[in-house]
N, C-alpha and C. Protein backbone atom coordinates (compact mmCIF):
# COMPACT_ATOMS: atom_id res chain seq x y z
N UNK A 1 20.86 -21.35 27.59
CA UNK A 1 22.01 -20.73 28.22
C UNK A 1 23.28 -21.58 28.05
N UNK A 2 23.11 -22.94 28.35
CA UNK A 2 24.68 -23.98 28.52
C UNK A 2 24.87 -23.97 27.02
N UNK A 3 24.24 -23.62 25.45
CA UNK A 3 24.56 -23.85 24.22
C UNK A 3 25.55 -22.51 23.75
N UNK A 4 25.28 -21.48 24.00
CA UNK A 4 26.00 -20.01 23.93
C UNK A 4 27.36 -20.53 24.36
N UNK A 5 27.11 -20.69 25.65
CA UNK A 5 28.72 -20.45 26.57
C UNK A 5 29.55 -21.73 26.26
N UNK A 6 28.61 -23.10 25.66
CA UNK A 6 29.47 -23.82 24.66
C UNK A 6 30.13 -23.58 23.29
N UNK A 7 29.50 -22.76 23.05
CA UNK A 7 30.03 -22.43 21.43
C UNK A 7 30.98 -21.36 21.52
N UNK A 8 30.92 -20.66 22.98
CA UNK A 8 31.77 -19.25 22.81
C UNK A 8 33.52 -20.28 23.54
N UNK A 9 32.79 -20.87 24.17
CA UNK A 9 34.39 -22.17 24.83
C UNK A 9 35.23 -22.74 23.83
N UNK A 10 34.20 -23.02 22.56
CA UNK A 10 34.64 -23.86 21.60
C UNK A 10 35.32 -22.75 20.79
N UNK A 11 34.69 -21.52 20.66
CA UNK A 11 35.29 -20.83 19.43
C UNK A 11 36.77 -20.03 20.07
N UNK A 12 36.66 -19.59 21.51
CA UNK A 12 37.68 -19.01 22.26
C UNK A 12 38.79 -20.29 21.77
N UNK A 13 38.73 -21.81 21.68
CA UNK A 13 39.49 -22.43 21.48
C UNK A 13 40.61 -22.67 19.96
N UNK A 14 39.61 -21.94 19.39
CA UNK A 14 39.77 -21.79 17.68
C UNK A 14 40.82 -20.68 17.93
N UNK A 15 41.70 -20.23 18.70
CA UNK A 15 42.92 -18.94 18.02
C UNK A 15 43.44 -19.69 16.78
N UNK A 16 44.18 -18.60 16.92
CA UNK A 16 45.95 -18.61 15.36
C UNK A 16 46.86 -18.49 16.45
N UNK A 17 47.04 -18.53 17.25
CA UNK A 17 47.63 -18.80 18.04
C UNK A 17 48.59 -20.33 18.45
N UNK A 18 49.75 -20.15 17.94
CA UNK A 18 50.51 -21.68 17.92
C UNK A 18 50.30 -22.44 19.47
N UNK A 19 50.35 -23.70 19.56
CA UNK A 19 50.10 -24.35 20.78
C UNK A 19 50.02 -25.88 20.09
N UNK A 20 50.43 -26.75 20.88
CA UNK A 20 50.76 -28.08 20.90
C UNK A 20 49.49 -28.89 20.56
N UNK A 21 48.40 -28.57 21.04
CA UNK A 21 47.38 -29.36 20.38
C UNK A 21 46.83 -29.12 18.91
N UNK A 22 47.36 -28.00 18.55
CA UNK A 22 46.46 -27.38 17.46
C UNK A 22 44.84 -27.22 17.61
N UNK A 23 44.18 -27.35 16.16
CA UNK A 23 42.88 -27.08 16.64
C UNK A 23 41.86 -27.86 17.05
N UNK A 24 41.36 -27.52 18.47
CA UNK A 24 41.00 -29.13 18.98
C UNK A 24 39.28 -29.82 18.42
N UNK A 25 39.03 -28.79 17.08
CA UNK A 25 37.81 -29.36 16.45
C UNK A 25 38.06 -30.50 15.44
N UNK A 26 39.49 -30.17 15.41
CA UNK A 26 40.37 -31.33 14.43
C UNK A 26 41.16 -32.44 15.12
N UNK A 27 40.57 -32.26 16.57
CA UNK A 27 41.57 -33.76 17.26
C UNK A 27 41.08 -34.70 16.82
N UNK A 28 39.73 -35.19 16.84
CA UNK A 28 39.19 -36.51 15.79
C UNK A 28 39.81 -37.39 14.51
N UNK A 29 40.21 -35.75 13.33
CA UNK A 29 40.84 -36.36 12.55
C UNK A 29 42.25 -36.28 12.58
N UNK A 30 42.91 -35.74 13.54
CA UNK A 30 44.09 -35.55 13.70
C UNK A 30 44.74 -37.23 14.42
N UNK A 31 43.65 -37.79 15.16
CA UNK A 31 43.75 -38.85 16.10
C UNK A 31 43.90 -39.68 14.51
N UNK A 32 42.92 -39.61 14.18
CA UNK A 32 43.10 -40.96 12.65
C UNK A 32 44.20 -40.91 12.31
N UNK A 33 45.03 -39.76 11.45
CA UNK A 33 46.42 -39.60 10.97
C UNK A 33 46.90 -40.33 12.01
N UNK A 34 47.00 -39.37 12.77
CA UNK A 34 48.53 -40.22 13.89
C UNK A 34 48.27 -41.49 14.09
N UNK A 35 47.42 -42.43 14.45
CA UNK A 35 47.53 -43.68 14.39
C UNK A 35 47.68 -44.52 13.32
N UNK A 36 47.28 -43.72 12.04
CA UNK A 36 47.97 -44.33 10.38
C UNK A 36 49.35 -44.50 10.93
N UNK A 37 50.04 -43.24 10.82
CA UNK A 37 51.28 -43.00 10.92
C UNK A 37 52.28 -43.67 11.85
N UNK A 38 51.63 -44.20 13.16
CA UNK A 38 52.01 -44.74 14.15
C UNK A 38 52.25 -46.65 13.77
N UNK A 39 51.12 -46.82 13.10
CA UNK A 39 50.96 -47.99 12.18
C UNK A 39 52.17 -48.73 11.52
N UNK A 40 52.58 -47.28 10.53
CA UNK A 40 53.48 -47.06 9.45
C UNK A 40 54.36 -47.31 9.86
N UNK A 41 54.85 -46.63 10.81
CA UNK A 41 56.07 -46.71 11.23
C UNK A 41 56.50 -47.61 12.41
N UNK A 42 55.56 -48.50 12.82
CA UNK A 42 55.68 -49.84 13.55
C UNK A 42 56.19 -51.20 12.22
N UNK A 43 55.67 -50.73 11.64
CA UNK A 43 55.71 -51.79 10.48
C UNK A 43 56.96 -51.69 9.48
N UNK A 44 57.60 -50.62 9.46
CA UNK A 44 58.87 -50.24 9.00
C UNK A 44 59.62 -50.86 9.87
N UNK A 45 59.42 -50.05 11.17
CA UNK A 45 60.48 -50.60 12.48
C UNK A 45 60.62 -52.45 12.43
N UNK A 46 59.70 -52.78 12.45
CA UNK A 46 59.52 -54.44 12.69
C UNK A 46 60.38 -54.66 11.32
N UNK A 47 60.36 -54.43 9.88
CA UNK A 47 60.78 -55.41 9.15
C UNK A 47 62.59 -54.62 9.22
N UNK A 48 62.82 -53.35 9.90
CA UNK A 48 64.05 -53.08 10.14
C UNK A 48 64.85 -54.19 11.00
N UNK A 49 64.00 -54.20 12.19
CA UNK A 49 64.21 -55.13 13.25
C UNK A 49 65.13 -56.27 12.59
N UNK A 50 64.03 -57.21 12.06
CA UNK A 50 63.97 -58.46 11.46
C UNK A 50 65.43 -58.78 10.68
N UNK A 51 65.38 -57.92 9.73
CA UNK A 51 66.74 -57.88 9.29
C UNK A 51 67.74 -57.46 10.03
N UNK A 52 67.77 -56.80 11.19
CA UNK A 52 68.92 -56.60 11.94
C UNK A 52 69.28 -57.79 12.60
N UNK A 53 68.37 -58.27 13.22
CA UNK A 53 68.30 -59.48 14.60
C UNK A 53 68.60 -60.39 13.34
N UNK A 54 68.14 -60.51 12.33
CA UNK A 54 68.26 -62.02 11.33
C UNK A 54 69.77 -61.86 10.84
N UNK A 55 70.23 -61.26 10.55
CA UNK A 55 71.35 -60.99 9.71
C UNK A 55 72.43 -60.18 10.83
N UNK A 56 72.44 -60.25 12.04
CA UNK A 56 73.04 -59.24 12.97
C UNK A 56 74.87 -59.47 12.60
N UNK A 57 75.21 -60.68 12.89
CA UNK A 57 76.70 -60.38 12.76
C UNK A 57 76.88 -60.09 10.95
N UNK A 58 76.62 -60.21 10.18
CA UNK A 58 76.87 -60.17 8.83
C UNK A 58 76.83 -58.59 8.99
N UNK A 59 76.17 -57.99 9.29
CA UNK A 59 75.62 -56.21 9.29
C UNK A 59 76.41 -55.29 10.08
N UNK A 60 77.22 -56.24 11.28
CA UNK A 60 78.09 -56.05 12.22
C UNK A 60 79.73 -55.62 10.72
N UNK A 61 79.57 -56.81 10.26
CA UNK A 61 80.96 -56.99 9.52
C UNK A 61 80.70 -56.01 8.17
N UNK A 62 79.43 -55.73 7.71
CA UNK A 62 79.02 -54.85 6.79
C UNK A 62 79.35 -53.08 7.37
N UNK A 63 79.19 -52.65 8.50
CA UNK A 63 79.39 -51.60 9.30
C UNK A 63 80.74 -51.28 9.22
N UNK A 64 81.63 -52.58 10.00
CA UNK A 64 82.70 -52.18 9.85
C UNK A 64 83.82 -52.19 8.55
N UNK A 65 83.30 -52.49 7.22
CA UNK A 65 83.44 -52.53 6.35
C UNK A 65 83.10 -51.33 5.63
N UNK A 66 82.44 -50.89 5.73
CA UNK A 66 81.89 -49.01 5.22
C UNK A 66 80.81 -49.87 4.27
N UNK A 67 80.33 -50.50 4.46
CA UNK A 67 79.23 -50.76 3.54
C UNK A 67 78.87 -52.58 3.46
N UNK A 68 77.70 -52.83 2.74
CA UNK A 68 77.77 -54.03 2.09
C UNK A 68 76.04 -54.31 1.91
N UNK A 69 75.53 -55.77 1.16
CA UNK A 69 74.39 -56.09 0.95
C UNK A 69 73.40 -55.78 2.23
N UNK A 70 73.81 -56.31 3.83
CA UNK A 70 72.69 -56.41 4.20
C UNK A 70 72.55 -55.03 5.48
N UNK A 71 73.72 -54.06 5.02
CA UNK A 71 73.44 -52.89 5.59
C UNK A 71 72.66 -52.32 4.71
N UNK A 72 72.49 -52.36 3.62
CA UNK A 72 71.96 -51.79 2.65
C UNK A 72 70.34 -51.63 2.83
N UNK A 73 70.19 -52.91 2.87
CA UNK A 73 69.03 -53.89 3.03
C UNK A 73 68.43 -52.95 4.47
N UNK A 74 68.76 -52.98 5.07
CA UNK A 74 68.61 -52.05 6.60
C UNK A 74 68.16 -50.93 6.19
N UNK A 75 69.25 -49.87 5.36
CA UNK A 75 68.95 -48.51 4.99
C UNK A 75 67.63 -48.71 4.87
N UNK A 76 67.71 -49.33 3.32
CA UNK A 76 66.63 -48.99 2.68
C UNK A 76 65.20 -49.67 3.41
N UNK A 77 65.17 -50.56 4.12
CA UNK A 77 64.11 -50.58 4.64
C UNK A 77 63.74 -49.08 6.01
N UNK A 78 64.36 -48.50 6.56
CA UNK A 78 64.75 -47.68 7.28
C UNK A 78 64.33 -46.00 6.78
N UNK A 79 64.63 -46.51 5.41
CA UNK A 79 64.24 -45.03 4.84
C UNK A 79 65.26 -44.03 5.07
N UNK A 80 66.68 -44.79 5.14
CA UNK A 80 67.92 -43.38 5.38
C UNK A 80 68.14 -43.26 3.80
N UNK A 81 67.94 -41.82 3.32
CA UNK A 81 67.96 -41.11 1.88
C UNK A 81 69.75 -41.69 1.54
N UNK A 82 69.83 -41.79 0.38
CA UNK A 82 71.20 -42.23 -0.07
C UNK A 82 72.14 -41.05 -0.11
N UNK A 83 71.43 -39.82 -0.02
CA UNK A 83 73.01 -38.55 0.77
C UNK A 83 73.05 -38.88 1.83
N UNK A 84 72.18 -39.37 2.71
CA UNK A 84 73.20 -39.21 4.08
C UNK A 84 73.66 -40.58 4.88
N UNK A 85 73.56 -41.65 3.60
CA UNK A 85 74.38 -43.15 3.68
C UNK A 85 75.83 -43.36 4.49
N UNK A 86 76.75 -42.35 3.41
CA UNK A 86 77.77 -42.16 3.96
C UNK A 86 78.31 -41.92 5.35
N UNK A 87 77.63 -40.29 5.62
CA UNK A 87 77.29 -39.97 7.11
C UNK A 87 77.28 -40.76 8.20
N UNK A 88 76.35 -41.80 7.69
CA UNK A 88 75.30 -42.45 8.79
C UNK A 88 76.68 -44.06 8.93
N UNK A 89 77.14 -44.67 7.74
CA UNK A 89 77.91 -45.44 8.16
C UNK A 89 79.09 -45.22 9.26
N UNK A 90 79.86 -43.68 9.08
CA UNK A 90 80.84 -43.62 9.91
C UNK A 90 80.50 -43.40 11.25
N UNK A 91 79.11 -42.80 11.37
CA UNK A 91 78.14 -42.29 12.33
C UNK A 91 78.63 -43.84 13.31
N UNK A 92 77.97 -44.86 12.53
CA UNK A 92 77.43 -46.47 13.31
C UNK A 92 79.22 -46.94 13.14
N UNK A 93 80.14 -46.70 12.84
CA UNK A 93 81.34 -47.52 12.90
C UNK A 93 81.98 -46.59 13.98
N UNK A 94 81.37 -45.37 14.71
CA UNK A 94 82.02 -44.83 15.84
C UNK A 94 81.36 -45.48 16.78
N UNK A 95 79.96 -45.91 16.87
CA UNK A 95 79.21 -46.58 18.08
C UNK A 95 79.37 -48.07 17.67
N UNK A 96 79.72 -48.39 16.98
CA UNK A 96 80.04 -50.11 17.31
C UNK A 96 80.00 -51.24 18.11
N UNK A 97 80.78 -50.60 19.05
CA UNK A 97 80.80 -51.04 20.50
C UNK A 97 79.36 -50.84 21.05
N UNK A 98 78.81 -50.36 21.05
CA UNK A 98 77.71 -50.40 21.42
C UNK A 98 76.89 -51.06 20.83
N UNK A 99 76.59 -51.18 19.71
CA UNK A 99 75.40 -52.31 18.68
C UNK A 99 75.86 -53.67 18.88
N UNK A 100 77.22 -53.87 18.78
CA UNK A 100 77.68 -55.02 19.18
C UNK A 100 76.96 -56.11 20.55
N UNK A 101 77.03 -54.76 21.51
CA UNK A 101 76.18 -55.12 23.15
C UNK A 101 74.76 -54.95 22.90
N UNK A 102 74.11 -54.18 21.76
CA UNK A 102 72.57 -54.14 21.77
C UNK A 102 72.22 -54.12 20.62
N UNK A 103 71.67 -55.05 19.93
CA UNK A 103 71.18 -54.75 18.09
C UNK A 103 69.78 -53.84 18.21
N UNK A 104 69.37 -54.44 19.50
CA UNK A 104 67.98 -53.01 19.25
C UNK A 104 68.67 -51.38 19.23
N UNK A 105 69.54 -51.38 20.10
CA UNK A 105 69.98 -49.56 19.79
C UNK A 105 70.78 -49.33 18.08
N UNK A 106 71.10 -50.49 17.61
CA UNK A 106 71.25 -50.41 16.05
C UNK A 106 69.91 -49.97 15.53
N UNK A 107 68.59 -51.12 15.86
CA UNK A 107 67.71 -50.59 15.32
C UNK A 107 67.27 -49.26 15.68
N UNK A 108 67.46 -48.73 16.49
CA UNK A 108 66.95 -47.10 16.99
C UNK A 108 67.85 -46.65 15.80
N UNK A 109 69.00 -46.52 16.06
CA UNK A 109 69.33 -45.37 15.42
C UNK A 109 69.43 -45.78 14.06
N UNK A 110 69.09 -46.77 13.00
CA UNK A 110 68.58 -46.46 11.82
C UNK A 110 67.46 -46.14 11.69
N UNK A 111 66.46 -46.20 12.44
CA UNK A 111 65.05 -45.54 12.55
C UNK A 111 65.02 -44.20 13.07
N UNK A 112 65.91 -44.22 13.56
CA UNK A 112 66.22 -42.13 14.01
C UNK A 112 66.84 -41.69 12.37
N UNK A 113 67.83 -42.44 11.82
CA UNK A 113 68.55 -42.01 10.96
C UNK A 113 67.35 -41.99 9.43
N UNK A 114 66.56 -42.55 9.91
CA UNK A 114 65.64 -42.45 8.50
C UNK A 114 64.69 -41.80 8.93
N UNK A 115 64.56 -41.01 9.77
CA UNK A 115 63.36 -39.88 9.92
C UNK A 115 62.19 -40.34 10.10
């Protein structure tokens, strides 16, 4: 009797029906991905970090400059695509004032800015 009304729980769970967990016979391997991914992108963040906090006023004077080596260096560890470079500099030379008072909210938003 408890094997039926398990399999009919499990399959009622199987819609096409959109919902936030997706399908929960795939949370197992869904759990693996996301913690790759979670991995990935700790390890991006950290060597973003590194170069921000290591190089902070140089990147400061690179910002307000519309460019230079160790903003670059940032992007591209960051993963912001080279169309939306431009964007993203005038983006960070309107908040200035603010990175200035916090290099971690620099690092956020090149890690927002690189998706």
């Amino acid at each position: 009797m408890r094997m039926p009304v398990l399999a009919l729980i499990l399959l009622a769970a199987c819609s096409g029906e959109a919902n936030h967990l997706g399908n929960p016979l795939f949370l197992p391997i869904s759990g693996i991905g996301t913690a790759a991914e979670n991995a990935a992108y700790n390890q991006r963040r950290g060597r973003v970090e590194v170069i921000v906090k290591t190089n902070f006023d140089q990147i400061l004077r690179d910002i307000t400059n519309g460019g230079g080596a160790v903003l670059t260096e940032a992007m591209d560890a960051a993963r912001i695509p080279d169309a939306d470079r431009p964007a993203r500099v005038l983006q960070m030379q309107r908040d200035l004032g603010l990175y200035q008072a916090n290099p971690g909210a620099l690092v956020v938003a090149l890690m927002v800015y690189g998706g």
